[in-house]
N, C-alpha and C. Protein backbone atom coordinates (compact mmCIF):
# COMPACT_ATOMS: atom_id res chain seq x y z
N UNK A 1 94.44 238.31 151.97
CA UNK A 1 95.30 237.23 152.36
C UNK A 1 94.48 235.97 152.62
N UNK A 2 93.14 236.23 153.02
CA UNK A 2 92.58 234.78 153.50
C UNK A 2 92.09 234.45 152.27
N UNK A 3 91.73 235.20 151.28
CA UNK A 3 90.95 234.21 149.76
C UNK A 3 92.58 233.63 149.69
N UNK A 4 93.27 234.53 149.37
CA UNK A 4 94.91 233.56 149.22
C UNK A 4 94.65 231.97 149.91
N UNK A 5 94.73 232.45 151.12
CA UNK A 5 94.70 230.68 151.72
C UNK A 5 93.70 230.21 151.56
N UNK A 6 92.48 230.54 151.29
CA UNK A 6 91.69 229.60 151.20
C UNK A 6 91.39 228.92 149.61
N UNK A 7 92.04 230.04 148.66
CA UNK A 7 92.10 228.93 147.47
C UNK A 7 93.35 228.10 147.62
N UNK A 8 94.17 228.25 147.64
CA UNK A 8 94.97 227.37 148.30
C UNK A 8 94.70 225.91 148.99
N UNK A 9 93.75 225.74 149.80
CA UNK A 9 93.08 224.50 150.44
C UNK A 9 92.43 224.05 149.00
N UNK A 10 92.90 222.30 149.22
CA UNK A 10 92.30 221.50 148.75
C UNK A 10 90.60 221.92 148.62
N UNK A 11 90.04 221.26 147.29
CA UNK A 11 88.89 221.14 147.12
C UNK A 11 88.46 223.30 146.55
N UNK A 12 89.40 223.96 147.30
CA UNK A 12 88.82 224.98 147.14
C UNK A 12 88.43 226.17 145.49
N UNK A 13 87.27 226.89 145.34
CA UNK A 13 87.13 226.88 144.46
C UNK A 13 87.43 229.01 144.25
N UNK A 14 87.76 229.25 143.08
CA UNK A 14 88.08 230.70 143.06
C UNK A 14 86.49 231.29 143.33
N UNK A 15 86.69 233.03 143.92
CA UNK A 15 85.37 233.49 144.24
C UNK A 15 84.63 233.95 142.68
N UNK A 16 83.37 233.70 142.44
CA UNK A 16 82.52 234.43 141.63
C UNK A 16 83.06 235.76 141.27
N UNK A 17 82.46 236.14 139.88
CA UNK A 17 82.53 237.90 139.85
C UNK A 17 81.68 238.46 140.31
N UNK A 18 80.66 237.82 140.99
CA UNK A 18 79.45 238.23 141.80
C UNK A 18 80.12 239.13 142.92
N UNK A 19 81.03 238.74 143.65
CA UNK A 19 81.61 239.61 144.62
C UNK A 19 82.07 240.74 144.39
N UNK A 20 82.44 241.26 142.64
CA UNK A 20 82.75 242.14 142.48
C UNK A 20 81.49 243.65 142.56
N UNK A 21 82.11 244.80 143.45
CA UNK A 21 80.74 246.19 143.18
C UNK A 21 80.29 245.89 141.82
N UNK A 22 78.95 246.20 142.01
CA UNK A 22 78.51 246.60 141.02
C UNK A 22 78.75 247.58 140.31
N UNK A 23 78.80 247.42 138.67
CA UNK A 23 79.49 248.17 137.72
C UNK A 23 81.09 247.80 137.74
N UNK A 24 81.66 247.04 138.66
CA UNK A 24 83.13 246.88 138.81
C UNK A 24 83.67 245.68 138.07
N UNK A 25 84.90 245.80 138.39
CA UNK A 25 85.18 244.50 138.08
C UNK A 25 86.75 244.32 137.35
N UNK A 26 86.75 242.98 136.76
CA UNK A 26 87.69 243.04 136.01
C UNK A 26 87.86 243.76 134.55
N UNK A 27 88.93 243.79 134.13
CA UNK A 27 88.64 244.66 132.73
C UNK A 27 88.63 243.67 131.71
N UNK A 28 88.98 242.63 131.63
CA UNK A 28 89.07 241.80 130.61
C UNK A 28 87.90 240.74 130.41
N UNK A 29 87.53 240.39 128.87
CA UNK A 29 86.74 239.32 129.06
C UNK A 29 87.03 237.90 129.48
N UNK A 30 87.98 237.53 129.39
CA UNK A 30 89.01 236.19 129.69
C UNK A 30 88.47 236.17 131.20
N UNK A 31 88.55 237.19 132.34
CA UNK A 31 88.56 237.24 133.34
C UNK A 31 86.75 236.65 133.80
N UNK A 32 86.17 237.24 133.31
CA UNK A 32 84.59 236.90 133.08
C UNK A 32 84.90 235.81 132.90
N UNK A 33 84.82 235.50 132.05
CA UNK A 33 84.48 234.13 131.25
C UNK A 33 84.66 233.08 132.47
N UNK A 34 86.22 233.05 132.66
CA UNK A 34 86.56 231.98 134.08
C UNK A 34 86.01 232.30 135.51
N UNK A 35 85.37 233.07 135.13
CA UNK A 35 84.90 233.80 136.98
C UNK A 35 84.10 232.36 137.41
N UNK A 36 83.29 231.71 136.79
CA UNK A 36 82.39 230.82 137.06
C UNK A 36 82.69 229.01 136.62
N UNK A 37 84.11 228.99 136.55
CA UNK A 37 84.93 228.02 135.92
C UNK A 37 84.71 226.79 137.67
N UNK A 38 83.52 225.70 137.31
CA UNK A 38 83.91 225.17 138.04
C UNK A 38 82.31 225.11 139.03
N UNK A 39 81.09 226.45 139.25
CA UNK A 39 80.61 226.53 139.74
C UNK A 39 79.17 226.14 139.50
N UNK A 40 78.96 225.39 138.52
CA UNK A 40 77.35 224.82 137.95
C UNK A 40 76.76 226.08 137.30
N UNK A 41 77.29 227.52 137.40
CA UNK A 41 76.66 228.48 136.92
C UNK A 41 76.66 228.41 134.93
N UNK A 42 75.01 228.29 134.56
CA UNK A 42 74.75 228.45 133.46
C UNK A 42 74.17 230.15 132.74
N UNK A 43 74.86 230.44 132.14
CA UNK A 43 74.55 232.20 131.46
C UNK A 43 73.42 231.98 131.39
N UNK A 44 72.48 232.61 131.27
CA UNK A 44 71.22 232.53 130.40
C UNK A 44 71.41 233.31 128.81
N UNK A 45 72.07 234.20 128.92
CA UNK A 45 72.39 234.22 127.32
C UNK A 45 73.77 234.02 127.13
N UNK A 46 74.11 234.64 125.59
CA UNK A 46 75.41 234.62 125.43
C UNK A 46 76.02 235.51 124.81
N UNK A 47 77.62 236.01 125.00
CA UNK A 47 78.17 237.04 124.89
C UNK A 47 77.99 237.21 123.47
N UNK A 48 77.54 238.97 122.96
CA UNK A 48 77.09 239.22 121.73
C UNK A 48 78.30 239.26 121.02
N UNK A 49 79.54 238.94 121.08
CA UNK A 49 80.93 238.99 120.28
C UNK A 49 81.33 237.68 120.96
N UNK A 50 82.56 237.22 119.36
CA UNK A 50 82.84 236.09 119.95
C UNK A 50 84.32 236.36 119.45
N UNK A 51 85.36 235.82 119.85
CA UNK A 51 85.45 235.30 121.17
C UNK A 51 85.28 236.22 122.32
N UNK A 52 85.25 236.12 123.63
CA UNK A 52 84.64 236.71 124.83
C UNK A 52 85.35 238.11 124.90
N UNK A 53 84.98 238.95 124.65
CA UNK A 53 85.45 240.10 124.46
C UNK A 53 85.94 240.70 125.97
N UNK A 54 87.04 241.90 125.98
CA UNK A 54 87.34 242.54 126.85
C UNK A 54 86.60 243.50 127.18
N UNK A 55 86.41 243.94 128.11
CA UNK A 55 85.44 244.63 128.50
C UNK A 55 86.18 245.94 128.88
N UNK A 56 85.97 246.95 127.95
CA UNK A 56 86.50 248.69 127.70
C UNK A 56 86.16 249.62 128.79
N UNK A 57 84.85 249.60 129.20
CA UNK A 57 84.21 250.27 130.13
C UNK A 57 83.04 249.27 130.69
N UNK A 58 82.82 249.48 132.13
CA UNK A 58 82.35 248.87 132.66
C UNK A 58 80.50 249.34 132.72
N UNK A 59 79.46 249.18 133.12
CA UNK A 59 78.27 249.85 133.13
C UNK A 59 78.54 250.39 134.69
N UNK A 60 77.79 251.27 134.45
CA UNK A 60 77.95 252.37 135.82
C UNK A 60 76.94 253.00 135.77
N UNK A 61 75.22 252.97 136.59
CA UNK A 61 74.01 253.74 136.25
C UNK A 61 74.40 254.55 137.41
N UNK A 62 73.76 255.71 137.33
CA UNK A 62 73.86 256.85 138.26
C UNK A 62 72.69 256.74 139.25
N UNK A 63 72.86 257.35 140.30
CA UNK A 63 71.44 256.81 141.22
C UNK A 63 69.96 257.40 141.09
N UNK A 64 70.24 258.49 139.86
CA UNK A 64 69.30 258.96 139.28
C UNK A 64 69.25 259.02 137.91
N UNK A 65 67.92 258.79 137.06
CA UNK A 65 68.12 258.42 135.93
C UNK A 65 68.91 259.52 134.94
N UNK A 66 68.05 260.87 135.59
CA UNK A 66 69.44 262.00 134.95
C UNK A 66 70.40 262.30 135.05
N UNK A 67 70.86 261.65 136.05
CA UNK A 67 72.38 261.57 136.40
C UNK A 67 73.39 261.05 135.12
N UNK A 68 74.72 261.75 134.59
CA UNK A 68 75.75 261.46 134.17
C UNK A 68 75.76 259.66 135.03
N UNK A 69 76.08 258.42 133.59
CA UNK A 69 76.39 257.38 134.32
C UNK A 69 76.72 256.94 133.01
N UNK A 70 77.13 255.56 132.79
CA UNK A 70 76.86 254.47 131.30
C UNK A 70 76.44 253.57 131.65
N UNK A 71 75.15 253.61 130.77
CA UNK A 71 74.06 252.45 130.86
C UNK A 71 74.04 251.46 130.31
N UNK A 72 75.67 251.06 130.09
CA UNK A 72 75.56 249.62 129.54
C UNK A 72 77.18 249.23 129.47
N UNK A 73 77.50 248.17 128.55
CA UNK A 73 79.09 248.07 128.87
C UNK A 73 79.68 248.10 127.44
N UNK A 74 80.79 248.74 126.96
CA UNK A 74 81.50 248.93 126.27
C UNK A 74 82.61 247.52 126.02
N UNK A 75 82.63 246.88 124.70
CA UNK A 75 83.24 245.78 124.52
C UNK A 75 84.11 245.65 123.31
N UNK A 76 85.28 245.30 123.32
CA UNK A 76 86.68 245.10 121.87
C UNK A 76 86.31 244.58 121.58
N UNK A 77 86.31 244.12 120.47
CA UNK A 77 85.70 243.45 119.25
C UNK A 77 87.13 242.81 119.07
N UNK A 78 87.59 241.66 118.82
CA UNK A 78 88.66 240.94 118.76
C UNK A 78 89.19 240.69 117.08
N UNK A 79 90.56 241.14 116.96
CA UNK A 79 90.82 241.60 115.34
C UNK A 79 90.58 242.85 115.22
N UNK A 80 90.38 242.69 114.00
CA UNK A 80 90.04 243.94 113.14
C UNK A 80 88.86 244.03 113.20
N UNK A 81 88.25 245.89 113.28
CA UNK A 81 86.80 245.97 113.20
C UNK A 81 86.36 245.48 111.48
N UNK A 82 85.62 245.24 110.80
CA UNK A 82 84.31 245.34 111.90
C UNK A 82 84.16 243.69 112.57
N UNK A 83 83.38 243.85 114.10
CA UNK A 83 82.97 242.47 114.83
C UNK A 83 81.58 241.97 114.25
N UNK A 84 81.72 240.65 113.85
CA UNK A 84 80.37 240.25 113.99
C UNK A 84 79.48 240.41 115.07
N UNK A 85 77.89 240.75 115.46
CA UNK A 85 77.55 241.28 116.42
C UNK A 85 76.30 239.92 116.82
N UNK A 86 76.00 239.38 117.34
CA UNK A 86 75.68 238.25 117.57
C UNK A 86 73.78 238.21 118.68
N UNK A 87 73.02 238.12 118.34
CA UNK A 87 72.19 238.18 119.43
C UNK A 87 72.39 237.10 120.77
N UNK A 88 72.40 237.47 121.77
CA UNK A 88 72.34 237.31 122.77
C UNK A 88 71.59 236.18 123.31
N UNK A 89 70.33 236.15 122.91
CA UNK A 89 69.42 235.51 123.20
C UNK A 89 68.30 235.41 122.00
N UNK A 90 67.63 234.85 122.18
CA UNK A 90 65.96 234.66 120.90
C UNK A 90 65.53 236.14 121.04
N UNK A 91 64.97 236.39 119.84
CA UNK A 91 64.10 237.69 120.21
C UNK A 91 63.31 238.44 119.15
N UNK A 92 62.74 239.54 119.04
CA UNK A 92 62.15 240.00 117.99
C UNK A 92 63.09 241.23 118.08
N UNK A 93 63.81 241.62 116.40
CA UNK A 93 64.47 242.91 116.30
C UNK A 93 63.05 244.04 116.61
N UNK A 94 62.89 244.52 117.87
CA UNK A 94 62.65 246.34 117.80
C UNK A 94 62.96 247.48 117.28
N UNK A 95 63.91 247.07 116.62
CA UNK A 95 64.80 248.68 115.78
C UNK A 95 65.95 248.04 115.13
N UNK A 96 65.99 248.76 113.99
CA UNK A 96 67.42 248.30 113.70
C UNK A 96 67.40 249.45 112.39
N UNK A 97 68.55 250.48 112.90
CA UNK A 97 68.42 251.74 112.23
C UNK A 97 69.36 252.58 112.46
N UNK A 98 68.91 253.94 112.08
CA UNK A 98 70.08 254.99 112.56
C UNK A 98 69.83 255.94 113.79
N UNK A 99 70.35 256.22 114.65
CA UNK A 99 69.80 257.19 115.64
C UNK A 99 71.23 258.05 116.26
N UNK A 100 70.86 259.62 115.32
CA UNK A 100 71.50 260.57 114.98
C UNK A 100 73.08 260.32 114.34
N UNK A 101 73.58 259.59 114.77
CA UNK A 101 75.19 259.46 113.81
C UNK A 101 75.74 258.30 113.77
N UNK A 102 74.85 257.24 114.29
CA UNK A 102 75.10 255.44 114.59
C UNK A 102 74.11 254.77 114.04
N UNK A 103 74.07 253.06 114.06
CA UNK A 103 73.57 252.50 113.33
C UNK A 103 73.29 251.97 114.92
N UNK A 104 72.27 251.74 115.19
CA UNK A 104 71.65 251.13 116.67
C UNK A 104 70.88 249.70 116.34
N UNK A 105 70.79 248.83 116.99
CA UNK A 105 70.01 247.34 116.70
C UNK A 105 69.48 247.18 117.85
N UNK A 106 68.43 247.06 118.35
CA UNK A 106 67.77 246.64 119.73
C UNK A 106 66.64 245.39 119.37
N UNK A 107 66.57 244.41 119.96
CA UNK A 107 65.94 242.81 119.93
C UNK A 107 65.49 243.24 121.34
N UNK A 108 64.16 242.91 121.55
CA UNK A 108 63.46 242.29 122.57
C UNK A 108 63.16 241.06 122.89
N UNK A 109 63.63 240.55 123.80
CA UNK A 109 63.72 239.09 124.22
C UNK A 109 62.59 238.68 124.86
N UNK A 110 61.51 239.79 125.34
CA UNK A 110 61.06 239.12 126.42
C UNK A 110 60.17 239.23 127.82
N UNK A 111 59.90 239.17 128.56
CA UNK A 111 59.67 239.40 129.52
C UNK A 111 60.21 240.53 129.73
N UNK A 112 59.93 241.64 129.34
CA UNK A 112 60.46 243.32 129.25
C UNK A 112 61.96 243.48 129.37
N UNK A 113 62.54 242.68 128.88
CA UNK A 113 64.19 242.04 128.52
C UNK A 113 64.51 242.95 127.04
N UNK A 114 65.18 244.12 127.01
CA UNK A 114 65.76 244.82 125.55
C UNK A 114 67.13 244.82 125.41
N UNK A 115 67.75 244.36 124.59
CA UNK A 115 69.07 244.38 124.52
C UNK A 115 69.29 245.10 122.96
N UNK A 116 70.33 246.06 123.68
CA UNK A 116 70.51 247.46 122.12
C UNK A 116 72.44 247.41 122.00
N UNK A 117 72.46 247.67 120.38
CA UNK A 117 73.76 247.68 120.25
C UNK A 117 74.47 248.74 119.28
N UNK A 118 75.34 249.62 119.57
CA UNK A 118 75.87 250.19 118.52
C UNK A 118 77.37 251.02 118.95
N UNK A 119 78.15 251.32 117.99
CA UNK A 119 77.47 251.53 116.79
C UNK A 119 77.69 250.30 115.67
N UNK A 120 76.88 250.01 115.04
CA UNK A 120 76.74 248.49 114.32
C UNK A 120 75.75 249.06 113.04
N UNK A 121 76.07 248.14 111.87
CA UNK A 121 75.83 248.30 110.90
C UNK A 121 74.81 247.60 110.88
N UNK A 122 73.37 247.43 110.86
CA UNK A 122 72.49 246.44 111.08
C UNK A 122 72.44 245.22 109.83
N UNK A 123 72.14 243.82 110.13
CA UNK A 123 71.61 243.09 109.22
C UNK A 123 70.59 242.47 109.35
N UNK A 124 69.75 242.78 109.89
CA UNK A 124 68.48 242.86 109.96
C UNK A 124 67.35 243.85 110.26
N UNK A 125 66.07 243.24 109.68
CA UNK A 125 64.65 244.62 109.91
C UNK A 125 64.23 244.21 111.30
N UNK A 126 63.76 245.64 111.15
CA UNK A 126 62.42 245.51 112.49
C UNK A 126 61.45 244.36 112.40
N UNK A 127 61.13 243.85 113.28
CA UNK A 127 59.79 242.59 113.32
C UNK A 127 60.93 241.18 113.50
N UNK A 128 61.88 241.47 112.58
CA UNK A 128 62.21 240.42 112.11
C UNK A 128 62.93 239.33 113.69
N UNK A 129 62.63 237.90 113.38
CA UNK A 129 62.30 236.64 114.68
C UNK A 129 64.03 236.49 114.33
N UNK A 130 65.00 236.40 115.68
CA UNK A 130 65.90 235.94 115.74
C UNK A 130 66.43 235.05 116.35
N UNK A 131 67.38 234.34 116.48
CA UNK A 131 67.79 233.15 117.55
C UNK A 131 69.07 233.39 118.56
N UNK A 132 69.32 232.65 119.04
CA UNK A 132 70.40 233.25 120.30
C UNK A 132 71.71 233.05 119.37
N UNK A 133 73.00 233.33 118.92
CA UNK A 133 73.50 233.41 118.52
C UNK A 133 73.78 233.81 117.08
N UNK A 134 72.32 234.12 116.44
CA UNK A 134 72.32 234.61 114.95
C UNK A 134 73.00 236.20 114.79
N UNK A 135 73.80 235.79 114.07
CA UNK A 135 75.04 237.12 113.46
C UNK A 135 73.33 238.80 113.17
N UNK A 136 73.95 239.76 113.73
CA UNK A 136 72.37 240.83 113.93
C UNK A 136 73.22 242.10 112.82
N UNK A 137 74.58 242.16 113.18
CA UNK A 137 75.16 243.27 112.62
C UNK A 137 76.11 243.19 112.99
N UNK A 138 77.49 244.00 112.22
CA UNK A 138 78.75 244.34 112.11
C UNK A 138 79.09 245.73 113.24
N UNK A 139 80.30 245.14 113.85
CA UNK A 139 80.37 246.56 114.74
C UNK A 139 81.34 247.86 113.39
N UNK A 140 80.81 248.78 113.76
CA UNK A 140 80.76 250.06 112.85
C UNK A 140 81.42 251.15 113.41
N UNK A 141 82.12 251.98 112.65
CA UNK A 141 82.96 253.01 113.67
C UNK A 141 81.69 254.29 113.40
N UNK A 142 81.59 255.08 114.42
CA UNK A 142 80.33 256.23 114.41
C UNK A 142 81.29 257.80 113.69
N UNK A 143 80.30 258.39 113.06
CA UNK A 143 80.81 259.36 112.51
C UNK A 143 80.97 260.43 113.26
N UNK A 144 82.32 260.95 113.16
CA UNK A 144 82.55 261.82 114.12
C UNK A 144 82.00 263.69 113.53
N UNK A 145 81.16 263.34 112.19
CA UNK A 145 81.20 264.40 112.04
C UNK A 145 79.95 265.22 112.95
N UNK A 146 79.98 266.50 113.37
CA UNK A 146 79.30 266.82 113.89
C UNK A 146 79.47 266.81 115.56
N UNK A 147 80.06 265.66 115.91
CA UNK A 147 80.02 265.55 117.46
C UNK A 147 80.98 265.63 118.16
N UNK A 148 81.02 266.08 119.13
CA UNK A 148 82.40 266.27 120.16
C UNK A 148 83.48 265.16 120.32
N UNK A 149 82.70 264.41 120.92
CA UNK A 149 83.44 262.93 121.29
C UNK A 149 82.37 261.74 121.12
N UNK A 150 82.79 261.38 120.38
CA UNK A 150 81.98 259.29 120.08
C UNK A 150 82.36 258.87 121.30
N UNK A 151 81.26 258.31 121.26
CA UNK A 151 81.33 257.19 122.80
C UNK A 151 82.05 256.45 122.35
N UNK A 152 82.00 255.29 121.27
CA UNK A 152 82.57 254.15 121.11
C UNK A 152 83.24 254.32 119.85
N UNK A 153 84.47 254.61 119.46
CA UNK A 153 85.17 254.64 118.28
C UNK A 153 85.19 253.08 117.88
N UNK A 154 86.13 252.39 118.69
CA UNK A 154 86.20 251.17 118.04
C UNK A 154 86.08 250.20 119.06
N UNK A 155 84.81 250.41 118.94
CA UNK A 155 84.12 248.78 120.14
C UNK A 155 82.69 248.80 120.28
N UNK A 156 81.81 248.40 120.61
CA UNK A 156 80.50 247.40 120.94
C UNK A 156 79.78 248.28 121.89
N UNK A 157 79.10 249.14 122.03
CA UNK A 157 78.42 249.63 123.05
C UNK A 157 77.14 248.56 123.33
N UNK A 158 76.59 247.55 124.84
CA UNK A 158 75.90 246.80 124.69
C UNK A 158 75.13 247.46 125.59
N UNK A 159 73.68 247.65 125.50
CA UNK A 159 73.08 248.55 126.51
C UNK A 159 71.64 247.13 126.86
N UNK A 160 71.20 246.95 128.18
CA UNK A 160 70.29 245.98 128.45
C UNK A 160 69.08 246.87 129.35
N UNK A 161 67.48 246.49 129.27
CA UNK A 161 67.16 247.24 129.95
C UNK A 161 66.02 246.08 130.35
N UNK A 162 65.45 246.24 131.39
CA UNK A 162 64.43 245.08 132.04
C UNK A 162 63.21 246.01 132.68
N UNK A 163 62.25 245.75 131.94
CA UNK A 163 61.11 246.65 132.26
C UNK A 163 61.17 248.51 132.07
N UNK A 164 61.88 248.21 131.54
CA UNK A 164 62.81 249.92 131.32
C UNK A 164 63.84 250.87 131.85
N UNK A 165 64.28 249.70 132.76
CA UNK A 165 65.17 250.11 133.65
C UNK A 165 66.81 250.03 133.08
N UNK A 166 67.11 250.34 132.96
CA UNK A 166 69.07 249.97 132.82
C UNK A 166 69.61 249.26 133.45
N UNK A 167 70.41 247.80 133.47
CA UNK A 167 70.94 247.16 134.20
C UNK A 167 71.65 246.67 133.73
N UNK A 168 73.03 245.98 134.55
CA UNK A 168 74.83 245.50 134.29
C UNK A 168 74.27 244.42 133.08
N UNK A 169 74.61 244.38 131.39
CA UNK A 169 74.12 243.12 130.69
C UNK A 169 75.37 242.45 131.06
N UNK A 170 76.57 242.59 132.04
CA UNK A 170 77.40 241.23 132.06
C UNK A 170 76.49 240.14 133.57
N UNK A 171 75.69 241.15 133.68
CA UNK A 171 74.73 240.00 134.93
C UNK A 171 74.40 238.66 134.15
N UNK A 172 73.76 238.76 132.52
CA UNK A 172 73.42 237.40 131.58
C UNK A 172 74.13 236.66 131.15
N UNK A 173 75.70 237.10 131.35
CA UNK A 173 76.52 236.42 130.27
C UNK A 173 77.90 235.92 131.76
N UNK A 174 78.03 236.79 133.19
CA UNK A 174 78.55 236.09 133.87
C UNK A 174 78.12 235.73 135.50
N UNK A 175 78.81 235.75 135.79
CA UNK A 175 77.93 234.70 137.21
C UNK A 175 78.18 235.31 138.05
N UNK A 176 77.40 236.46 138.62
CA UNK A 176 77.17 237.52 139.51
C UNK A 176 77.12 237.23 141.38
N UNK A 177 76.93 235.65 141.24
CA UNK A 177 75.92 235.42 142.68
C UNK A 177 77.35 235.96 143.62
N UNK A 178 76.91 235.74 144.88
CA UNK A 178 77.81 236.14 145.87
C UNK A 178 78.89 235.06 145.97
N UNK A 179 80.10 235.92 146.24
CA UNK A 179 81.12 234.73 146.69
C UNK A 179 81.00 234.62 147.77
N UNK A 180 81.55 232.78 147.93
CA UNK A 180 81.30 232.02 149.50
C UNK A 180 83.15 232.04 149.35
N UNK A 181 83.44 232.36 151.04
CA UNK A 181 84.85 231.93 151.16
C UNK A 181 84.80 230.49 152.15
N UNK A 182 85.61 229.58 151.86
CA UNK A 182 85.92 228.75 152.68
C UNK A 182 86.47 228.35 153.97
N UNK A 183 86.08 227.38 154.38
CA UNK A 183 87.10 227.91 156.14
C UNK A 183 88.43 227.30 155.66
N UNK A 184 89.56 227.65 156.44
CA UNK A 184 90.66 227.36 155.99
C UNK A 184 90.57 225.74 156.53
N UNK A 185 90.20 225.19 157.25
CA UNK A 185 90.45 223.64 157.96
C UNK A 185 88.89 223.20 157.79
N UNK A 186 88.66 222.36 157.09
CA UNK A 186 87.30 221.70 156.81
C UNK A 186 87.14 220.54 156.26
């Protein structure tokens, strides 16, 4: 009730998705996108589908690395598959191949910055120098032969890892910081 009134007051501005748990959130990309409508917050990269995709499953790491979790976020591809798949940021392709029944693309950006995608049809080699928005690969439906259940039938699995760790990739693309609430009389 009090974010109610306090967006409500003049001048006042909606809270960040920063306030949302981690791994949580809204389900849609529309919702992202405007989370930061208003707040000086600049992405440092940018969303690997365009337009801002909905977001299918959220990332959820487990508190142990063997723990059952998803290490990255699941994204609709808008239209018909297949999505153009877009790099994120500058980087050098690390892989771009098959790994067991998918077509996987991973670019290293960086400062131990990996961003991996599939299942996607790659269009580009390994080594090869990319730029932040250059088209990397087509999203691809994974073959179900052989396996129980596909993770991603028809959508974007985006997996990010920083020094080797697994972490939320909507932290790069939306504006995480904490929400400030306002006083209601100010």
């Amino acid at each position: 009730m009090l974010v109610v009134l306090a967006l409500l007051q003049p001048g006042a501005t909606a809270p960040s998705a920063a306030g949302l748990p981690e791994g949580g959130g809204p389900s849609t990309g529309g919702e992202y996108r405007n989370a930061a409508a208003g707040t000086g917050f600049v992405a440092p990269w940018s969303w690997p589908l365009e337009p801002v995709p909905e977001v299918l499953r959220p990332f959820d790491k487990p508190a142990q690395d063997w723990r059952p979790g998803h290490r990255g976020v699941d994204l609709a591809p808008a239209g018909a598959v297949p999505g153009i798949v877009s790099s994120p940021a500058a980087g050098v392709v690390s892989f771009a191949g098959t790994v067991v029944d998918r077509g996987v693309v991973s670019i290293d950006h960086g400062d131990g910055r990996i961003s991996s995608f599939e299942p996607v049809d790659p269009s580009v080699t390994r080594g090869q120098r990319v730029e932040e928005g250059q088209a990397v690969a087509t999203v691809a439906r994974p073959s179900t032969e052989g396996t129980r259940s596909p993770h991603c039938t028809a959508c974007l699995h985006w997996g990010v890892r920083v020094d080797g760790e697994y972490v939320d990739p909507l932290g790069f693309v939306t504006d995480r910081r904490p929400s400030v609430l306002l006083p209601l009389h100010g």
